[in-house]
C-alpha atoms as a PDB file:
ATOM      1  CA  UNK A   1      21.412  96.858 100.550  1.00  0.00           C
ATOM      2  CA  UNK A   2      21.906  93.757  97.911  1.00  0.00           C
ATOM      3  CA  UNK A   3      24.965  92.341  97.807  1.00  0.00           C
ATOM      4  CA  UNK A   4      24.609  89.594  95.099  1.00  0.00           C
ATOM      5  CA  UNK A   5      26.726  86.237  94.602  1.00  0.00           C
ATOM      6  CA  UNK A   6      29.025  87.059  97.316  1.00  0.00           C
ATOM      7  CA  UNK A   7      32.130  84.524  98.215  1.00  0.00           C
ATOM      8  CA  UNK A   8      33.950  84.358 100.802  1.00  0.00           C
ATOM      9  CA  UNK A   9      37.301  82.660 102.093  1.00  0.00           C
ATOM     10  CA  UNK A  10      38.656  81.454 105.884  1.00  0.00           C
ATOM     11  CA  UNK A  11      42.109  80.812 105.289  1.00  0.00           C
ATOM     12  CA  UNK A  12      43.183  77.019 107.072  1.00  0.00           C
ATOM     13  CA  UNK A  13      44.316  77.736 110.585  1.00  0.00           C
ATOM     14  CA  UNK A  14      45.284  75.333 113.390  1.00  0.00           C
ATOM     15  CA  UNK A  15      45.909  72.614 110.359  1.00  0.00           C
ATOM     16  CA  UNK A  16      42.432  72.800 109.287  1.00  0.00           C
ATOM     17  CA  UNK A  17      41.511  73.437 105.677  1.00  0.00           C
ATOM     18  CA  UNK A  18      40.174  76.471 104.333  1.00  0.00           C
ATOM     19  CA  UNK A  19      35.858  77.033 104.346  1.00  0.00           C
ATOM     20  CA  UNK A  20      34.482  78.325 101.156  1.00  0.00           C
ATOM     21  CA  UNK A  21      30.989  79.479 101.133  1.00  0.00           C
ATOM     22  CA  UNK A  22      29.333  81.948  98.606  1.00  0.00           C
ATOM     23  CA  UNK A  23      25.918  83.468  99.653  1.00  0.00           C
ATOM     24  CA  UNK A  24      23.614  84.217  96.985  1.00  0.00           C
ATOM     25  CA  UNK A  25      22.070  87.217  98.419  1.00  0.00           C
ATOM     26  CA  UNK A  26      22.805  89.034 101.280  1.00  0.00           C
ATOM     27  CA  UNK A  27      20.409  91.311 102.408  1.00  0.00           C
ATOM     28  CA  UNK A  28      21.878  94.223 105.118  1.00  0.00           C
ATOM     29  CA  UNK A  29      18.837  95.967 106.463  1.00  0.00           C
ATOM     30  CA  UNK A  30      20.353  98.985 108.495  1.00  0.00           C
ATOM     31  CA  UNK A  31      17.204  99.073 111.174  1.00  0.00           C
ATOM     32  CA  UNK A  32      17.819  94.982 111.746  1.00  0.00           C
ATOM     33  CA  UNK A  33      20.796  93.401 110.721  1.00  0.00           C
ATOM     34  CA  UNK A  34      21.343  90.821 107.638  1.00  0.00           C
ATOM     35  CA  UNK A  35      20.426  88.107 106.152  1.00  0.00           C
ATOM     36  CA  UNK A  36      22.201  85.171 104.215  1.00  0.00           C
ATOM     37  CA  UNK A  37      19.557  84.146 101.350  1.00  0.00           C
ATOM     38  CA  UNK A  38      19.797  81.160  99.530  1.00  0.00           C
ATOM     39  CA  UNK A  39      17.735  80.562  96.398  1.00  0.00           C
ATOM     40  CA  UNK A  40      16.943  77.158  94.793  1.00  0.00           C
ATOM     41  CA  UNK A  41      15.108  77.148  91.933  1.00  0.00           C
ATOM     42  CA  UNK A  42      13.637  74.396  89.115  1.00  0.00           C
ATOM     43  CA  UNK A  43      10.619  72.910  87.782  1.00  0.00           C
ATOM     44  CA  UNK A  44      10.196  70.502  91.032  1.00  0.00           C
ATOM     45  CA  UNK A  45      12.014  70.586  93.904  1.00  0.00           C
ATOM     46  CA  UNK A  46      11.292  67.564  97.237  1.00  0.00           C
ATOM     47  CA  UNK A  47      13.225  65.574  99.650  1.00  0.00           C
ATOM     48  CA  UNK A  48      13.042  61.793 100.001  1.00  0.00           C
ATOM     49  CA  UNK A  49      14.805  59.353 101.659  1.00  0.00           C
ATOM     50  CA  UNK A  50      17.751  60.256  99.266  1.00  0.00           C
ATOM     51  CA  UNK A  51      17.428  63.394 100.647  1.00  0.00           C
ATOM     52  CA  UNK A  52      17.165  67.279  98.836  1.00  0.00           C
ATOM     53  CA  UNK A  53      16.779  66.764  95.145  1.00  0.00           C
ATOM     54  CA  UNK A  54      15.545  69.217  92.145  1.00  0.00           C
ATOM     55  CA  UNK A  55      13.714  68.431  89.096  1.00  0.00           C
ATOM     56  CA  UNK A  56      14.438  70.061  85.954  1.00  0.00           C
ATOM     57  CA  UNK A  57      11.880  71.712  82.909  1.00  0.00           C
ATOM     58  CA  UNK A  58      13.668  67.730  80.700  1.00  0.00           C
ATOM     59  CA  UNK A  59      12.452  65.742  84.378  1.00  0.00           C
ATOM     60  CA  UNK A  60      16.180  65.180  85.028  1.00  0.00           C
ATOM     61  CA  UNK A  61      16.603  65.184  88.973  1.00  0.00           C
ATOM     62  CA  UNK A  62      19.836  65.962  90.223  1.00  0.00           C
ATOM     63  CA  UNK A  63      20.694  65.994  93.961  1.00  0.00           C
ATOM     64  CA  UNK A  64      21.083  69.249  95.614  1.00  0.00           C
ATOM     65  CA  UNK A  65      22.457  70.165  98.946  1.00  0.00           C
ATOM     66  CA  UNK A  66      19.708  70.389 101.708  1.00  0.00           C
ATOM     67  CA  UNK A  67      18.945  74.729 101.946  1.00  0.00           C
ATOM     68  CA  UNK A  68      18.302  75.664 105.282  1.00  0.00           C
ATOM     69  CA  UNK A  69      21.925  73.889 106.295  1.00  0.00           C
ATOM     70  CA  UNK A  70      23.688  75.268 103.273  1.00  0.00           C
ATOM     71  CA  UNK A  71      22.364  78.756 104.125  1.00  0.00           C
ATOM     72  CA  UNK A  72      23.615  78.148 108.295  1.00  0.00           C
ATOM     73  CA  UNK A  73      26.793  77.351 107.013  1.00  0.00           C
ATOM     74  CA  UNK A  74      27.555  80.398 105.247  1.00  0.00           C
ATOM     75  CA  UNK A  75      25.841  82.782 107.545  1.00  0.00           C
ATOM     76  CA  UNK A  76      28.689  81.179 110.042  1.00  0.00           C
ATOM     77  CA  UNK A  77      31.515  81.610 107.358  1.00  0.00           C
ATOM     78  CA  UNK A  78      30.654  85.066 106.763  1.00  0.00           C
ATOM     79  CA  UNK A  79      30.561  85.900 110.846  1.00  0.00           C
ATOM     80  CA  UNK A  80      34.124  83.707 110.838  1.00  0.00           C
ATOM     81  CA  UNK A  81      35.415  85.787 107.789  1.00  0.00           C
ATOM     82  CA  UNK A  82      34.602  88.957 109.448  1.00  0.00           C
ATOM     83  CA  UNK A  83      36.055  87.940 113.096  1.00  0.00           C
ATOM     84  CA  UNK A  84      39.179  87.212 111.705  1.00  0.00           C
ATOM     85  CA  UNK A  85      39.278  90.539 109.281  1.00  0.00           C
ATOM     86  CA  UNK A  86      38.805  92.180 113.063  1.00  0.00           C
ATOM     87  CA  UNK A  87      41.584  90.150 115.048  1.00  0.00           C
ATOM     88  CA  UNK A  88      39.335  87.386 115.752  1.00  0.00           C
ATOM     89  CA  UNK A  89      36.922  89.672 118.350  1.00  0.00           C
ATOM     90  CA  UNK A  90      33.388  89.294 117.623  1.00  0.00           C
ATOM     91  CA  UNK A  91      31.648  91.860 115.832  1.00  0.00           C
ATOM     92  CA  UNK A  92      29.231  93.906 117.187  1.00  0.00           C
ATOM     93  CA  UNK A  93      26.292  92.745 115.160  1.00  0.00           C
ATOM     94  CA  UNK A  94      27.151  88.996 114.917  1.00  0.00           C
ATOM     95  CA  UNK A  95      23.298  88.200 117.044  1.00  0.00           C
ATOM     96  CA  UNK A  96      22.189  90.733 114.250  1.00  0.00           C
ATOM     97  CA  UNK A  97      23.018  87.605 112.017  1.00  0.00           C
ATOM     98  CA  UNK A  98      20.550  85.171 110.002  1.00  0.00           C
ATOM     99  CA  UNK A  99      19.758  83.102 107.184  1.00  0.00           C
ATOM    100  CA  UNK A 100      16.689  82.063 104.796  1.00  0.00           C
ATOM    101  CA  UNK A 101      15.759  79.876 101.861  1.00  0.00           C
ATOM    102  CA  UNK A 102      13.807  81.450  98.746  1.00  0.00           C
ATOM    103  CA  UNK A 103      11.517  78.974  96.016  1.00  0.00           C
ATOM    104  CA  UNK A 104      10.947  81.921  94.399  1.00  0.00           C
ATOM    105  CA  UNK A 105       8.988  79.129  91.926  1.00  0.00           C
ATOM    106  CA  UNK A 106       7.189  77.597  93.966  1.00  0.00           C
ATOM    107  CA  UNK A 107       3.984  78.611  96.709  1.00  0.00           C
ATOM    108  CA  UNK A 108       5.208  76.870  99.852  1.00  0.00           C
ATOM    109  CA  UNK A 109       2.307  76.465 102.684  1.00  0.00           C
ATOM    110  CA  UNK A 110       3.440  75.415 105.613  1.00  0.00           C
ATOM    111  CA  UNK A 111       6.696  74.123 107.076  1.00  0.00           C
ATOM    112  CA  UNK A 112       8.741  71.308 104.219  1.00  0.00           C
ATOM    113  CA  UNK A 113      11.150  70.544 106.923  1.00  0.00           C
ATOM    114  CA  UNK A 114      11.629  70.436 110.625  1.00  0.00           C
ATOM    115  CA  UNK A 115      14.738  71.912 109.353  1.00  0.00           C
ATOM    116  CA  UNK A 116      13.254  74.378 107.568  1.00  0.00           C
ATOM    117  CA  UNK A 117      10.362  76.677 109.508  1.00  0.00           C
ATOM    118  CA  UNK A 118       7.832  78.768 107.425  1.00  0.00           C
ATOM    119  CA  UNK A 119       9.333  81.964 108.325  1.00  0.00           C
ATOM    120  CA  UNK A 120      12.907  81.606 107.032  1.00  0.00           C
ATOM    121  CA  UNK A 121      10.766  80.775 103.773  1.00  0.00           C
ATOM    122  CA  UNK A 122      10.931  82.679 100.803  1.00  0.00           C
ATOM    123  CA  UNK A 123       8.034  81.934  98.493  1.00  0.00           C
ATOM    124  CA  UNK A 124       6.727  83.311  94.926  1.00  0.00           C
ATOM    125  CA  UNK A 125       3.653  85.103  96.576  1.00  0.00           C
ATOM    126  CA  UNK A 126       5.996  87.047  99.022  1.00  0.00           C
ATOM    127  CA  UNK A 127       8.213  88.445  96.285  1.00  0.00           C
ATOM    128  CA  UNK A 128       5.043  90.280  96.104  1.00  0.00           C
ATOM    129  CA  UNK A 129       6.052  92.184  99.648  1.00  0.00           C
ATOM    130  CA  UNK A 130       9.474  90.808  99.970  1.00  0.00           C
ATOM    131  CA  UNK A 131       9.955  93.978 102.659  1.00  0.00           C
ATOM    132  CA  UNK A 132       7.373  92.061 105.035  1.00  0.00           C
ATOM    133  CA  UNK A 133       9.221  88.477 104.233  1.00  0.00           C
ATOM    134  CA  UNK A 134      12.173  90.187 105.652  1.00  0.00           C
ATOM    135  CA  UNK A 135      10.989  91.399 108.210  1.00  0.00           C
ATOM    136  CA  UNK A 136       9.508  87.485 109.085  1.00  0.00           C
ATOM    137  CA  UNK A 137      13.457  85.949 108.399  1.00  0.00           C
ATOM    138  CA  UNK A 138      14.893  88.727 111.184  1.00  0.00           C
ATOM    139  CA  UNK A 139      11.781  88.046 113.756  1.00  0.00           C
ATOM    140  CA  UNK A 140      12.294  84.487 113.660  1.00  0.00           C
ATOM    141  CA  UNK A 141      15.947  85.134 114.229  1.00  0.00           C
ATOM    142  CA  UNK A 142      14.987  87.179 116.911  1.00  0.00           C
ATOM    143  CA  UNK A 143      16.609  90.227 115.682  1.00  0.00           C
ATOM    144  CA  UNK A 144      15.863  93.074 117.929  1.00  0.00           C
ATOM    145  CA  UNK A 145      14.183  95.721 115.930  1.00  0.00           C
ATOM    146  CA  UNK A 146      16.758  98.265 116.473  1.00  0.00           C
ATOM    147  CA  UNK A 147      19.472 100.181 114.019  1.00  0.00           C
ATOM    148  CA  UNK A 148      22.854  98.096 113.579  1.00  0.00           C
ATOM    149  CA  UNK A 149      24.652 101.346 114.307  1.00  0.00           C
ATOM    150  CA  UNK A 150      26.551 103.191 111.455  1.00  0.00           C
ATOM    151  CA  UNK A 151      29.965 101.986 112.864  1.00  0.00           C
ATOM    152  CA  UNK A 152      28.512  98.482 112.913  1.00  0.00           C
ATOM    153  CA  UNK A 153      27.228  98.985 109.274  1.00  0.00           C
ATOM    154  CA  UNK A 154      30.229 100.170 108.088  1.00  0.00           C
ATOM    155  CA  UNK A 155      32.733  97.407 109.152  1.00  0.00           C
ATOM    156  CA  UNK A 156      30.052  95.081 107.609  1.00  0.00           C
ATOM    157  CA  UNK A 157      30.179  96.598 104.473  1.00  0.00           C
ATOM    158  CA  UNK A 158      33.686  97.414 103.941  1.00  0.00           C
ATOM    159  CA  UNK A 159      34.110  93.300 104.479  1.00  0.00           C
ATOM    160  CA  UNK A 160      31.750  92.060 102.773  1.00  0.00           C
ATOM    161  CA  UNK A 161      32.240  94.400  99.774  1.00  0.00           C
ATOM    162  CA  UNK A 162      35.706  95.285  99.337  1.00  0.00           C
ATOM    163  CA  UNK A 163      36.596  98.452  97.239  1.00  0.00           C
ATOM    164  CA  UNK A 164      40.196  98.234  96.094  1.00  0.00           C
ATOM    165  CA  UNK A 165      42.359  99.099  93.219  1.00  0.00           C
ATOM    166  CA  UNK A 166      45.641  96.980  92.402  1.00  0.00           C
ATOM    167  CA  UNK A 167      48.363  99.132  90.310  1.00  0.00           C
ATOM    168  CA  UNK A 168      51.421  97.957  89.125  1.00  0.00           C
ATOM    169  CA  UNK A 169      54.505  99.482  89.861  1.00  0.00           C
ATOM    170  CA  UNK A 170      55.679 102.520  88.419  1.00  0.00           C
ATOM    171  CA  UNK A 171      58.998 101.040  87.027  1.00  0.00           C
ATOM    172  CA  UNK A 172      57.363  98.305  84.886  1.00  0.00           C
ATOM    173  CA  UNK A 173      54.509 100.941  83.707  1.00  0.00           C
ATOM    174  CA  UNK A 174      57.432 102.934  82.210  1.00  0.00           C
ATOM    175  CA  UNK A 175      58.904  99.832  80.622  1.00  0.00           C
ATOM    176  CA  UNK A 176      55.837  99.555  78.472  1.00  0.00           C
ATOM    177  CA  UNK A 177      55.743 103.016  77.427  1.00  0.00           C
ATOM    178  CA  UNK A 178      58.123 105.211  75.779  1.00  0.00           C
ATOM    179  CA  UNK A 179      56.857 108.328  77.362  1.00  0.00           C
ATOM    180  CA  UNK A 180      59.635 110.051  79.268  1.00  0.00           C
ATOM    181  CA  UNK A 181      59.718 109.346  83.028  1.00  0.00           C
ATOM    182  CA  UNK A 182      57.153 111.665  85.159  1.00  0.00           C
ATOM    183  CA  UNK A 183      58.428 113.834  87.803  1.00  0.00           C
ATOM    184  CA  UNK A 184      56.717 112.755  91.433  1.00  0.00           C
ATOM    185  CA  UNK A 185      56.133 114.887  94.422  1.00  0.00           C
ATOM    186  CA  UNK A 186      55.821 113.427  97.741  1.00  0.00           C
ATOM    187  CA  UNK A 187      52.587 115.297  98.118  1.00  0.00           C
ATOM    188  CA  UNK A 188      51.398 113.436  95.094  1.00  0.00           C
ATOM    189  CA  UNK A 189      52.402 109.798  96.210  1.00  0.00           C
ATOM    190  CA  UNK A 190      50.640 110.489  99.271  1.00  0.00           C
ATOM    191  CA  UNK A 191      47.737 111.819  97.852  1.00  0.00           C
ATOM    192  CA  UNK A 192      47.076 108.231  96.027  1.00  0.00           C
ATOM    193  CA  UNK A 193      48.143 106.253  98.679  1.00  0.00           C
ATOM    194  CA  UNK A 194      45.365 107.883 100.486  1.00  0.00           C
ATOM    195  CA  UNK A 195      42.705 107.898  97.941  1.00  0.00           C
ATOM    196  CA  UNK A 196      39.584 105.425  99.080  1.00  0.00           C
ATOM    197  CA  UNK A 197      36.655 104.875  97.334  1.00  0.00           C
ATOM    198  CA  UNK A 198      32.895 105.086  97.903  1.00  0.00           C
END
């Protein structure tokens, strides 16, 4: 399972401002756990004494954030999101938890960064087998190669992918429309209040 551009808010507690973070990809494997992916593409990218930087097709750099850290801080915004969705307890599968970096441009050899080992790495050759890269990112997470559980699975997904539908009331519905008024059942008011989605 893909979930794609995914953003998520802490609210500020204890006077602290809210944490943003958006994941680019987030993988859920149901035999492992998941993975927070970020991707940084571009004609060049390096790190200097400036630090992280990208180089674009015109050979205008622009400073970028460094990947491996921007990837640990929204694995741990994601796990903090989905803690306080629960009442703050720990989820089952937060050691089932990791991140990785994809230069799906570029053919990376070894390690760029102490920061950054080979097999959190994402490279253009492995979106060849990206099933065995995966499998790389969860073993150097030390992921236990076990099922997350379909209780597990389920509290992750219904988190981190939402499924809702916001309806306005009734009375200002009818405002806008000159049909006359509907006659309501209970048995039908409770029959959408308890209608969920798949």
């Amino acid at each position: 399972i893909v979930l794609h551009g995914r953003r998520v808010v802490v609210p500020s507690a204890d006077r602290r401002p809210p944490i943003e973070s958006e994941a680019d990809f987030l993988v859920v494997d149901p035999s492992r756990g998941c993975v927070v992916i970020e991707v940084k593409g571009g004609t060049d990218i390096g790190a200097d004494e400036e630090g992280w930087f990208s180089i674009d097709s015109r050979g205008n750099r622009k400073s970028i954030k460094e990947p491996a850290a921007q990837a640990q801080r929204v694995m741990h915004t994601m796990m903090a999101y989905v803690a306080r969705l629960r009442g703050n307890r720990a989820p089952s599968w937060e050691r089932r938890m990791g991140w990785g970096v994809a230069f799906p441009d570029f053919e990376v050899g070894a390690s760029p960064d102490a920061g950054l080992p080979r097999e959190m790495l994402l490279d253009r050759r492995d979106l060849e087998s990206p099933r065995e890269a995966l499998e790389r990112m969860f073993d150097a997470h030390g992921i236990e190669r076990r099922p997350m559980g379909e209780e597990a699975l389920r509290l992750l997904l219904d988190a981190l992918r939402p499924c809702f539908l916001l309806m306005r009331p009734l009375a200002s519905r009818r405002q806008a429309s000159s049909a006359p008024r509907p006659e309501l059942s209970t048995n039908f008011i409770f029959d959408m209040s308890s209608t969920t989605c798949r």
